[in-house]
N, C-alpha and C. Protein backbone atom coordinates (compact mmCIF):
# COMPACT_ATOMS: atom_id res chain seq x y z
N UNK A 1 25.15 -138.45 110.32
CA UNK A 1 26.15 -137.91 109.43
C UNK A 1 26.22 -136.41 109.66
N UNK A 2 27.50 -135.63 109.47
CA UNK A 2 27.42 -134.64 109.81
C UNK A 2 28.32 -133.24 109.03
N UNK A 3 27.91 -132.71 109.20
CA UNK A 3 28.23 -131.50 107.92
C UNK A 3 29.63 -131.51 107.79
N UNK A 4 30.12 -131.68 106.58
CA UNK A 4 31.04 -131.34 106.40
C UNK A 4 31.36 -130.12 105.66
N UNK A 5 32.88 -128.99 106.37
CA UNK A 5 33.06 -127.82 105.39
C UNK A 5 34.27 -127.74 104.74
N UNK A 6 34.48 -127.41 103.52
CA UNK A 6 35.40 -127.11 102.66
C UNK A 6 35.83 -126.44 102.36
N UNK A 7 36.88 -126.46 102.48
CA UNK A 7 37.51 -124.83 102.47
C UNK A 7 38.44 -125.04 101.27
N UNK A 8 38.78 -124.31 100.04
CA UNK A 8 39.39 -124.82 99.15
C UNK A 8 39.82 -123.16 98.54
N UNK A 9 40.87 -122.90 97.81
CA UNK A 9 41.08 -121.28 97.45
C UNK A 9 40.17 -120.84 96.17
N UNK A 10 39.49 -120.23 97.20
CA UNK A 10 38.20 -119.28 96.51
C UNK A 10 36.87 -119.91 96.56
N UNK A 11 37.30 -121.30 96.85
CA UNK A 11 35.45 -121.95 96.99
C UNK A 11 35.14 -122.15 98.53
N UNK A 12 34.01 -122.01 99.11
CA UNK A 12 33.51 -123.01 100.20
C UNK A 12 32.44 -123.45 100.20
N UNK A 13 32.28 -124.74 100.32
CA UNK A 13 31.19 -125.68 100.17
C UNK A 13 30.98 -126.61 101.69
N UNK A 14 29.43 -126.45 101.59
CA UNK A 14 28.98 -127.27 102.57
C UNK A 14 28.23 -128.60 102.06
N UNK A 15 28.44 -129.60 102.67
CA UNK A 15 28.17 -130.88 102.26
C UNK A 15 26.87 -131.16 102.78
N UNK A 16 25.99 -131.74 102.07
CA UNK A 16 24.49 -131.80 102.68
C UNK A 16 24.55 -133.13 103.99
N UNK A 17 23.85 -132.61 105.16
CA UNK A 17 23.60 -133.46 106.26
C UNK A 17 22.55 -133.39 107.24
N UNK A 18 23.35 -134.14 108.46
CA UNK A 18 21.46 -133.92 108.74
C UNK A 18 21.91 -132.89 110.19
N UNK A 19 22.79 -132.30 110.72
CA UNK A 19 23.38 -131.30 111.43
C UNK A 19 24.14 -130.73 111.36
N UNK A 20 24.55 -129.26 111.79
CA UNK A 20 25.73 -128.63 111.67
C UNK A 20 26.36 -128.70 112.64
N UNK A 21 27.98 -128.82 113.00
CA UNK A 21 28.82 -129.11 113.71
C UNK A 21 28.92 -127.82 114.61
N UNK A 22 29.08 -128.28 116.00
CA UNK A 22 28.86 -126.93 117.05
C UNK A 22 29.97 -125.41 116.45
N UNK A 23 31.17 -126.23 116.30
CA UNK A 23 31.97 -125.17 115.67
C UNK A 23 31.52 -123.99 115.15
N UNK A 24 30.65 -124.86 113.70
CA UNK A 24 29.88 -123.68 112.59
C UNK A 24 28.69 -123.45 113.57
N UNK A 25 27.96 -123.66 114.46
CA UNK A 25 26.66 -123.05 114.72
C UNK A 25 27.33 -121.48 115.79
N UNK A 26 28.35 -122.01 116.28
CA UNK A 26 29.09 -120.86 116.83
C UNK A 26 29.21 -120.01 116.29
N UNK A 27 30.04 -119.76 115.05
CA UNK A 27 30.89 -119.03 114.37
C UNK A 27 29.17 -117.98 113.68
N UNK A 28 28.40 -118.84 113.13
CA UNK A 28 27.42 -118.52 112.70
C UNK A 28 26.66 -117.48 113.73
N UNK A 29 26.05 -118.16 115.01
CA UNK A 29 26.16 -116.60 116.10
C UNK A 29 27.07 -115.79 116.14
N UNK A 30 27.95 -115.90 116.10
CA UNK A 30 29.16 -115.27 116.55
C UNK A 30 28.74 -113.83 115.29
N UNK A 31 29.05 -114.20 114.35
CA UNK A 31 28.22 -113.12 113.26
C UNK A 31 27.22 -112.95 113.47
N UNK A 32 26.18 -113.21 113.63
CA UNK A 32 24.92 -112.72 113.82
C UNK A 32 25.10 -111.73 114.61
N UNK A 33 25.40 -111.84 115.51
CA UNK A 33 25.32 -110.79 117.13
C UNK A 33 26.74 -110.02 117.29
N UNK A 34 27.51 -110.25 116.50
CA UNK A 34 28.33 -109.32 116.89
C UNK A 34 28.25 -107.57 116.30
N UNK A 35 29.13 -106.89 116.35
CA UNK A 35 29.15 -105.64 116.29
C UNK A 35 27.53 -105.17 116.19
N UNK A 36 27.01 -105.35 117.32
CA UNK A 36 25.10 -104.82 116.83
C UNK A 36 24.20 -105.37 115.94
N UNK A 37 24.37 -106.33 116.63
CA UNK A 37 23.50 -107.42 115.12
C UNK A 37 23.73 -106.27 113.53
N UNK A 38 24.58 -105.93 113.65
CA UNK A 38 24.54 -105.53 111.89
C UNK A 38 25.83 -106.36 111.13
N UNK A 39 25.14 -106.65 110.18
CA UNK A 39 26.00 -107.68 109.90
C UNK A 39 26.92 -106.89 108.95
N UNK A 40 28.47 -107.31 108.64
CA UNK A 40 29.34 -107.01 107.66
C UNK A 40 29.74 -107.67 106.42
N UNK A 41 29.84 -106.66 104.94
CA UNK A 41 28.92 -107.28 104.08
C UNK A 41 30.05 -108.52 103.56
N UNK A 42 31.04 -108.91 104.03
CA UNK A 42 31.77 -110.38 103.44
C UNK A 42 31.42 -111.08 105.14
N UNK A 43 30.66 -110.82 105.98
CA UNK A 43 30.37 -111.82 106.38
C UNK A 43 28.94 -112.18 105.91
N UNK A 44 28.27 -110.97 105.69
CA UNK A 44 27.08 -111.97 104.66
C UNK A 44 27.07 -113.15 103.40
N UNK A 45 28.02 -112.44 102.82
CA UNK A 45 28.94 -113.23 101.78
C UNK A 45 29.08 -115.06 101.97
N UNK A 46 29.72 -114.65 103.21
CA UNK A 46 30.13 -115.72 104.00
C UNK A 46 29.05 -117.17 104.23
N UNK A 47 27.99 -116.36 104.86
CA UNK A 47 27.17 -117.24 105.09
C UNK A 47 26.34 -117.32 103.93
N UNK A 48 25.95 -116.73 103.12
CA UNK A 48 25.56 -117.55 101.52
C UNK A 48 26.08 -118.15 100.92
N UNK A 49 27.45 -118.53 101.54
CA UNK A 49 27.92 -119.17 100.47
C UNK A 49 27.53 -120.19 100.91
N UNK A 50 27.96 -120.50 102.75
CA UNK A 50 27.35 -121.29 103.36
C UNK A 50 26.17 -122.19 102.93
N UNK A 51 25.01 -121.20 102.63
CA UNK A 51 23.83 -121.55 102.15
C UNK A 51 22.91 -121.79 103.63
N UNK A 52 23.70 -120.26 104.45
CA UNK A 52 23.11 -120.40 105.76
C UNK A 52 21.73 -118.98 105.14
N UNK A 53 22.37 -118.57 104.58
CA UNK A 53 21.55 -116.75 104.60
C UNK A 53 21.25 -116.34 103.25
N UNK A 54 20.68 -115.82 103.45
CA UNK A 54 20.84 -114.73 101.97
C UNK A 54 21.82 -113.88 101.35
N UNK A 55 21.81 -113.45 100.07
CA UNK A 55 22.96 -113.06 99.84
C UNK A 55 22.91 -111.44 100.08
N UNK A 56 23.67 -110.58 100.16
CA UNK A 56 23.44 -109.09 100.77
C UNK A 56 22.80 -108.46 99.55
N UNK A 57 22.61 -108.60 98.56
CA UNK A 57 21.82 -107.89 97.41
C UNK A 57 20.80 -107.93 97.73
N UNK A 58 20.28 -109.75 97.82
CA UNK A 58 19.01 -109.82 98.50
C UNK A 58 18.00 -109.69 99.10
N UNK A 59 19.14 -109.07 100.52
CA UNK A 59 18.24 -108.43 101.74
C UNK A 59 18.21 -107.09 101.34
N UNK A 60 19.17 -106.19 100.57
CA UNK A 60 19.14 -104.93 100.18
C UNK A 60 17.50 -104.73 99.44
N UNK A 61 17.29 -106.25 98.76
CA UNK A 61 16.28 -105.42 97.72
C UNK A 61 14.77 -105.86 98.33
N UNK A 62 14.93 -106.94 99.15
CA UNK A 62 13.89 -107.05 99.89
C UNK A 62 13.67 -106.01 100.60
N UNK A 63 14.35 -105.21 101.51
CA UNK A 63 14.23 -104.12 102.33
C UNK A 63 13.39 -102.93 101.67
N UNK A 64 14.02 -103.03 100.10
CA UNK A 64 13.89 -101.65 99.33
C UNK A 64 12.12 -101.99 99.10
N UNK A 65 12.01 -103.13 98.98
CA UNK A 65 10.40 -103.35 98.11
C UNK A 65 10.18 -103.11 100.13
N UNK A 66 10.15 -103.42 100.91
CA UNK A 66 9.20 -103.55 102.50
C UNK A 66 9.11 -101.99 102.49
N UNK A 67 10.05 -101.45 101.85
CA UNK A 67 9.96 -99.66 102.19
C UNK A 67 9.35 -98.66 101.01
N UNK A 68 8.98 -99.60 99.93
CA UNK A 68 8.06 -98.88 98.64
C UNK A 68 6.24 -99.03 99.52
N UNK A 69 6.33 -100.38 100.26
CA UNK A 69 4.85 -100.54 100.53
C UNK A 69 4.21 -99.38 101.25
N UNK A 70 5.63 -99.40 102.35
CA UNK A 70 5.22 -98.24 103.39
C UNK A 70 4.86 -96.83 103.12
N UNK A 71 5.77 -96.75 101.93
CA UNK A 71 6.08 -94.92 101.19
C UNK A 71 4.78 -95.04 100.31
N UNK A 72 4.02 -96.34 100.13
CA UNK A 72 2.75 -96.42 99.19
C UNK A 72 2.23 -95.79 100.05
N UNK A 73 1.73 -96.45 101.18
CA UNK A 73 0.42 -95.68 101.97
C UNK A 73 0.95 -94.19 102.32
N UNK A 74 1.78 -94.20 103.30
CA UNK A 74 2.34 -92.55 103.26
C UNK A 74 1.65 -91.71 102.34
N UNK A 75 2.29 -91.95 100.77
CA UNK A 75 1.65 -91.61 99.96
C UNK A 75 0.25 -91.02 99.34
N UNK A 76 -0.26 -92.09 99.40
CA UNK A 76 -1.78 -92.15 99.49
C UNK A 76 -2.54 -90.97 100.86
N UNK A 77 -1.51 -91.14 101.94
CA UNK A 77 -2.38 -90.25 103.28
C UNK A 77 -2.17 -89.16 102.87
N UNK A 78 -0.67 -88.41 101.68
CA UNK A 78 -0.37 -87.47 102.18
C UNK A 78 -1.63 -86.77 100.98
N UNK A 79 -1.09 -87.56 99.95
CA UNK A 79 -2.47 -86.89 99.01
C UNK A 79 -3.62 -86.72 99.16
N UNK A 80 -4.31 -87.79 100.18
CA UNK A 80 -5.94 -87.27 100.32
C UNK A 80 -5.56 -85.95 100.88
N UNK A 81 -5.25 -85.61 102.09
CA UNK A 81 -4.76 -84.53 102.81
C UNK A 81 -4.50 -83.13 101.77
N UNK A 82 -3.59 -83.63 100.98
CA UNK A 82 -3.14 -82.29 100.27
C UNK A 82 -4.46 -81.81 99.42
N UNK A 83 -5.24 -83.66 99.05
CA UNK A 83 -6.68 -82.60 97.72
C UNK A 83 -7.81 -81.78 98.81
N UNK A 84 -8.04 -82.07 99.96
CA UNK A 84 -8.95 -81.48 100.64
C UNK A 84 -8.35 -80.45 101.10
N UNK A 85 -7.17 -80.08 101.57
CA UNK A 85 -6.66 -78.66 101.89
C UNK A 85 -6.76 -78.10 100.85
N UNK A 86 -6.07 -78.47 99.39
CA UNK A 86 -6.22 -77.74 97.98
C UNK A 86 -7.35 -77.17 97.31
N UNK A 87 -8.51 -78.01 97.45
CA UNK A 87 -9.67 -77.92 97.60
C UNK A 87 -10.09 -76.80 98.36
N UNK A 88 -10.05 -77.23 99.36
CA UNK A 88 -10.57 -75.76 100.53
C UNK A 88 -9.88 -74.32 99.98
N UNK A 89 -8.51 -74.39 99.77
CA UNK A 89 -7.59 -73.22 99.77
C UNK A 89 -8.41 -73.12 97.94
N UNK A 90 -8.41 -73.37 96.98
CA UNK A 90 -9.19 -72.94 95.72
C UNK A 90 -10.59 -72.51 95.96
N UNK A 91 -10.91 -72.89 96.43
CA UNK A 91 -13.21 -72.48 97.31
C UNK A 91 -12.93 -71.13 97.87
N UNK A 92 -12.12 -71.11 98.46
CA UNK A 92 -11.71 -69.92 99.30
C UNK A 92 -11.44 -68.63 98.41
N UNK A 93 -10.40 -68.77 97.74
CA UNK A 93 -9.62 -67.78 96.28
C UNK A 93 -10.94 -67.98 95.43
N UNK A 94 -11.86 -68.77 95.28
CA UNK A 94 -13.22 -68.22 94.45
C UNK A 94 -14.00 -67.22 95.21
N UNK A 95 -14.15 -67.62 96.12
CA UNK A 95 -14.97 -66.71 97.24
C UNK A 95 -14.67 -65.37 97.38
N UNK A 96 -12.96 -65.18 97.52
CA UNK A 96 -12.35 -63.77 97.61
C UNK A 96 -12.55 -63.01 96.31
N UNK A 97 -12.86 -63.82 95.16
CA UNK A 97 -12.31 -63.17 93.99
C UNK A 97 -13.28 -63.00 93.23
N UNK A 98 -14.70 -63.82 93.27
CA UNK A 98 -15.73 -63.42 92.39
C UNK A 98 -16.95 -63.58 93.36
N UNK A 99 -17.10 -63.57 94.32
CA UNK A 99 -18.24 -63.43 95.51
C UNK A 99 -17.86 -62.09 96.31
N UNK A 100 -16.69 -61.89 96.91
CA UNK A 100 -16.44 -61.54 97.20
C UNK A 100 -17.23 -60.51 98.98
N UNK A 101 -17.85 -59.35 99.17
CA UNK A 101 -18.07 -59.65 100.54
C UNK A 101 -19.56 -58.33 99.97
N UNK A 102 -20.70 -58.92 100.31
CA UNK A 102 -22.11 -58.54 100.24
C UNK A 102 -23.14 -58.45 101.61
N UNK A 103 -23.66 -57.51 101.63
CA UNK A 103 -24.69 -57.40 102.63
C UNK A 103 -26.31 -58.04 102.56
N UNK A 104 -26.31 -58.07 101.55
CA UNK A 104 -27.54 -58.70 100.86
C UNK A 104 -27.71 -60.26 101.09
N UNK A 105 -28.39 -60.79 101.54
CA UNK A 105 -28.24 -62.15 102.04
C UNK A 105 -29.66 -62.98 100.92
N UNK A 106 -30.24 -62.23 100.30
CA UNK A 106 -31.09 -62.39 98.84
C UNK A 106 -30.56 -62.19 97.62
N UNK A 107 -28.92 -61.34 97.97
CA UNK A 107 -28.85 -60.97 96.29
C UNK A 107 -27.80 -62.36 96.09
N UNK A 108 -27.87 -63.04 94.95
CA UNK A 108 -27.22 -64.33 94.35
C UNK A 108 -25.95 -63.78 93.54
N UNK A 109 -25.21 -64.51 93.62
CA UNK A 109 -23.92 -64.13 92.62
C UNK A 109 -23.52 -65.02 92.06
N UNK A 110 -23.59 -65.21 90.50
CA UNK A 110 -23.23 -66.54 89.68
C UNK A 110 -21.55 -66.65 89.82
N UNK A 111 -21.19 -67.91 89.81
CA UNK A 111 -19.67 -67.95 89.52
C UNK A 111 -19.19 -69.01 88.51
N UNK A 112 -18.15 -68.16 88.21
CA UNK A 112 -17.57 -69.14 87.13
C UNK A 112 -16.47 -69.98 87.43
N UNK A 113 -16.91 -71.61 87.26
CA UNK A 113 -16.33 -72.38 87.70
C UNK A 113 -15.51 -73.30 86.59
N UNK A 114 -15.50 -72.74 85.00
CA UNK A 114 -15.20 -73.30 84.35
C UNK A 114 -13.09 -73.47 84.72
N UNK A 115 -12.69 -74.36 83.71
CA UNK A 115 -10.88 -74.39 83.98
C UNK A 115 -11.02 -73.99 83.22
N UNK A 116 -10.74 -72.90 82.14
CA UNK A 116 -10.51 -71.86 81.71
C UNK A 116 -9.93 -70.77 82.66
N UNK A 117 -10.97 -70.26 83.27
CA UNK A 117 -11.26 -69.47 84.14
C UNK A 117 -10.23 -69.84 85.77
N UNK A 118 -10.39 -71.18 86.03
CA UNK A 118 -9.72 -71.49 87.45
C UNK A 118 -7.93 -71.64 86.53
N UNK A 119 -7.48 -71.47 85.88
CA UNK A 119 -6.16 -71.92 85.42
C UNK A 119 -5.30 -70.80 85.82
N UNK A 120 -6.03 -69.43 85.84
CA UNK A 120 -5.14 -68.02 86.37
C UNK A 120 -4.91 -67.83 88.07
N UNK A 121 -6.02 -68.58 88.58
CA UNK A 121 -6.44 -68.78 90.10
C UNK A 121 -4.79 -69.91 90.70
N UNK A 122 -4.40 -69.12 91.74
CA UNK A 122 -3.04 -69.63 92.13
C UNK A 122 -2.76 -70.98 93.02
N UNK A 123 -4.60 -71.17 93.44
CA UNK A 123 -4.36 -72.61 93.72
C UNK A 123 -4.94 -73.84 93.14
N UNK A 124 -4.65 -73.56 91.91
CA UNK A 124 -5.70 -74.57 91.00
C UNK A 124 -4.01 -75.79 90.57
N UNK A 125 -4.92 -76.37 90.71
CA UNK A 125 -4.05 -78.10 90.01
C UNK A 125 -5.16 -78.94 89.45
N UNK A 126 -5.04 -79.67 88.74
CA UNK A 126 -6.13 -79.94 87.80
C UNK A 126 -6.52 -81.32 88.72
N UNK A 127 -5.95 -82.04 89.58
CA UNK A 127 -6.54 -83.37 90.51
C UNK A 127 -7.70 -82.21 91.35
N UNK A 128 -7.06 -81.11 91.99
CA UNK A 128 -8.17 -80.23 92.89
C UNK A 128 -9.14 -79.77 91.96
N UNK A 129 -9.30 -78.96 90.62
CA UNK A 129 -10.31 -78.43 90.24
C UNK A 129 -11.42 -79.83 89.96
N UNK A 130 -10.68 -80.84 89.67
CA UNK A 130 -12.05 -82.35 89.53
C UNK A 130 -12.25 -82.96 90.64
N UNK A 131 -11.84 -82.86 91.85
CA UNK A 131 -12.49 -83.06 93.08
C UNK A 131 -13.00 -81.92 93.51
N UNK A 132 -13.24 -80.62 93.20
CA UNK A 132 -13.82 -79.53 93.68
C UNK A 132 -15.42 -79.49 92.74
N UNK A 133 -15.25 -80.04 91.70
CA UNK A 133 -16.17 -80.34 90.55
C UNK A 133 -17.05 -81.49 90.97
N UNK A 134 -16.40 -82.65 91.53
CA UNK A 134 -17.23 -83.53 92.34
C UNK A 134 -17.76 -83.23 93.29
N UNK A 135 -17.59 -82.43 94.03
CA UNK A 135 -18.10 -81.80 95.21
C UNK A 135 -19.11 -80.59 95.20
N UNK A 136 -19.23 -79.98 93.91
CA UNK A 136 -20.35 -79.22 93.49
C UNK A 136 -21.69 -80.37 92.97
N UNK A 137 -21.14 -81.66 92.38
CA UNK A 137 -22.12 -82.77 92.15
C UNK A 137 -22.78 -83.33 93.30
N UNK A 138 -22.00 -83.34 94.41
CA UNK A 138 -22.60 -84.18 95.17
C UNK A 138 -23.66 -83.14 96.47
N UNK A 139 -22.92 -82.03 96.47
CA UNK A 139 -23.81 -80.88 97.26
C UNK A 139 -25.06 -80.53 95.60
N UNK A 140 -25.22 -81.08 94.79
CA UNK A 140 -26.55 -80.79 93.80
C UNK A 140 -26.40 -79.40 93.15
N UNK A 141 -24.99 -78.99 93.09
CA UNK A 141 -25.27 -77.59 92.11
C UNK A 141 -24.97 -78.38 90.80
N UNK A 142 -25.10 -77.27 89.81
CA UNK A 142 -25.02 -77.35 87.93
C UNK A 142 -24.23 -76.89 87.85
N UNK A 143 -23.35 -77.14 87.50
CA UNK A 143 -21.67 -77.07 86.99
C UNK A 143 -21.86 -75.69 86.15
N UNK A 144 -23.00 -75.55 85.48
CA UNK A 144 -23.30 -74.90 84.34
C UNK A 144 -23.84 -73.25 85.18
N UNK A 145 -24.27 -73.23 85.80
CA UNK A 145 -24.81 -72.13 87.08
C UNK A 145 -24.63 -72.25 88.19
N UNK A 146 -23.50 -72.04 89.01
CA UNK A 146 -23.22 -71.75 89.96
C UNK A 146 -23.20 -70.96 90.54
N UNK A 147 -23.51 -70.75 92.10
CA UNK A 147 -23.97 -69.53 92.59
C UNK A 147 -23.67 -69.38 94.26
N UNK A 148 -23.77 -68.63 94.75
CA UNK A 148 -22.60 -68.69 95.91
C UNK A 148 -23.12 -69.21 97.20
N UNK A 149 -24.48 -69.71 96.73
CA UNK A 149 -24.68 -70.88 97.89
C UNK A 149 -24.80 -72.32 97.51
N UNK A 150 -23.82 -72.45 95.92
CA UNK A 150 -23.48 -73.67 95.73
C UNK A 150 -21.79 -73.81 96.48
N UNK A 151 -21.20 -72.62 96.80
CA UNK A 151 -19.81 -72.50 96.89
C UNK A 151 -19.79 -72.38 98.36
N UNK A 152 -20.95 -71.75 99.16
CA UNK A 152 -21.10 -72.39 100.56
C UNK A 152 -21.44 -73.73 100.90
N UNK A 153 -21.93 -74.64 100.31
CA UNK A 153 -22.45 -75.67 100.24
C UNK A 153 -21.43 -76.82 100.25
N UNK A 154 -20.05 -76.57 99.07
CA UNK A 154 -19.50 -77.54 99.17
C UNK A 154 -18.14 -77.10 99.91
N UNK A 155 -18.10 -75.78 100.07
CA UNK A 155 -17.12 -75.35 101.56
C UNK A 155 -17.64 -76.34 102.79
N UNK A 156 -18.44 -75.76 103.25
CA UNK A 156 -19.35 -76.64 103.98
C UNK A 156 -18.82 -78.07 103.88
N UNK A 157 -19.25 -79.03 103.05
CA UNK A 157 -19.18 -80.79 102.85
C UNK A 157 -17.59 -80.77 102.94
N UNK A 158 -16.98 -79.95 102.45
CA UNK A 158 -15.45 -80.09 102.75
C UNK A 158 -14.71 -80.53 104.16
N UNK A 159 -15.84 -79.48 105.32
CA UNK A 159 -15.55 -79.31 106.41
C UNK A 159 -15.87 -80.91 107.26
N UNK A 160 -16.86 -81.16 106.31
CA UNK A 160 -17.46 -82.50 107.41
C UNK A 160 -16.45 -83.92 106.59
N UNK A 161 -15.51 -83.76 105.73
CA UNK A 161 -14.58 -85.10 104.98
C UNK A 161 -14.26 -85.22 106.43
N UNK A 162 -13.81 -86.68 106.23
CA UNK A 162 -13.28 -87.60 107.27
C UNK A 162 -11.57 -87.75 106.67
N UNK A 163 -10.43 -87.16 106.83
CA UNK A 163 -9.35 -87.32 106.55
C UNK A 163 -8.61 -88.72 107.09
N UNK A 164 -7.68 -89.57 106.25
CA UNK A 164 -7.68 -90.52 106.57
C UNK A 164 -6.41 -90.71 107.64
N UNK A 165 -6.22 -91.55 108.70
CA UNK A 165 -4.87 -90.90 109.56
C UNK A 165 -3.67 -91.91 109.19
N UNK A 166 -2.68 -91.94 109.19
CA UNK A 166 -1.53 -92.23 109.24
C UNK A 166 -0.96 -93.48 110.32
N UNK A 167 -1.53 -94.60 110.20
CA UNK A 167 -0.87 -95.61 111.40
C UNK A 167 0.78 -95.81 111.43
């Protein structure tokens, strides 16, 4: 048995079977591949009604979610990237601004690492001052006394992050 199509004003219906007639498998390439496989949107039309394709909303919104996944990771790369540069570039503006440049390689200089204090500092964002705060934890200084070979220390661990790359 074999497909039958209907053409009627304003409806078309395909009749359930067990093949499609060479005609329609034609016509059906024939759209597919023409003008650059891009299809035109009443011939998409066309073939949903068919109940050959999807309907063009469809593929619009499928596309849109395949291109949120991608812009997810993007995402994700561009931010690790931006907290470890941010990071570095705030360590740095502490260094210039309350360490600043000593001959004394015994004399200690406390710093103040409170956000109070980092909120006037021009590269502070509050995701960088709590990963800069984790990074005084994990190089073993006291949040509470800091001192400028806690601020070499996690300059330093900054240098050795593994940034994540971009496939």
């Amino acid at each position: 048995m074999a497909r039958q199509l209907i053409l009627s004003p304003g409806r078309v219906q395909l009749q359930q079977s067990v093949e499609i007639p060479k005609c329609l498998q034609l016509h059906i390439a024939f759209l597919q591949f023409s003008s650059t496989v891009v299809y035109k949107h009443e011939d998409l039309r066309f073939l949903n009604k068919l109940g050959v394709c999807m309907s063009p909303d469809s593929i619009v919104e499928l596309q849109r979610r395949m291109g949120e996944n991608c812009e997810s990771k993007l995402i994700h790369w561009k931010n690790e990237i931006e907290k470890v540069k941010g990071a570095s570039l705030l360590l740095n503006e502490v260094k210039e601004k309350q360490v600043g440049v000593h001959d004394d390689d015994e004399m200690r200089v406390d710093i103040d690492f409170r956000e109070q204090t980092m909120k006037s500092y021009k590269f502070f964002a509050p995701s960088i001052f709590t990963y800069c705060q984790e990074l005084f934890a994990i190089t073993g200084g006291n949040l509470n006394a800091l001192t400028d070979l806690d601020l070499a220390a996690a300059t330093n661990q900054l240098t050795t992050v593994k940034l994540p790359y971009y496939r």
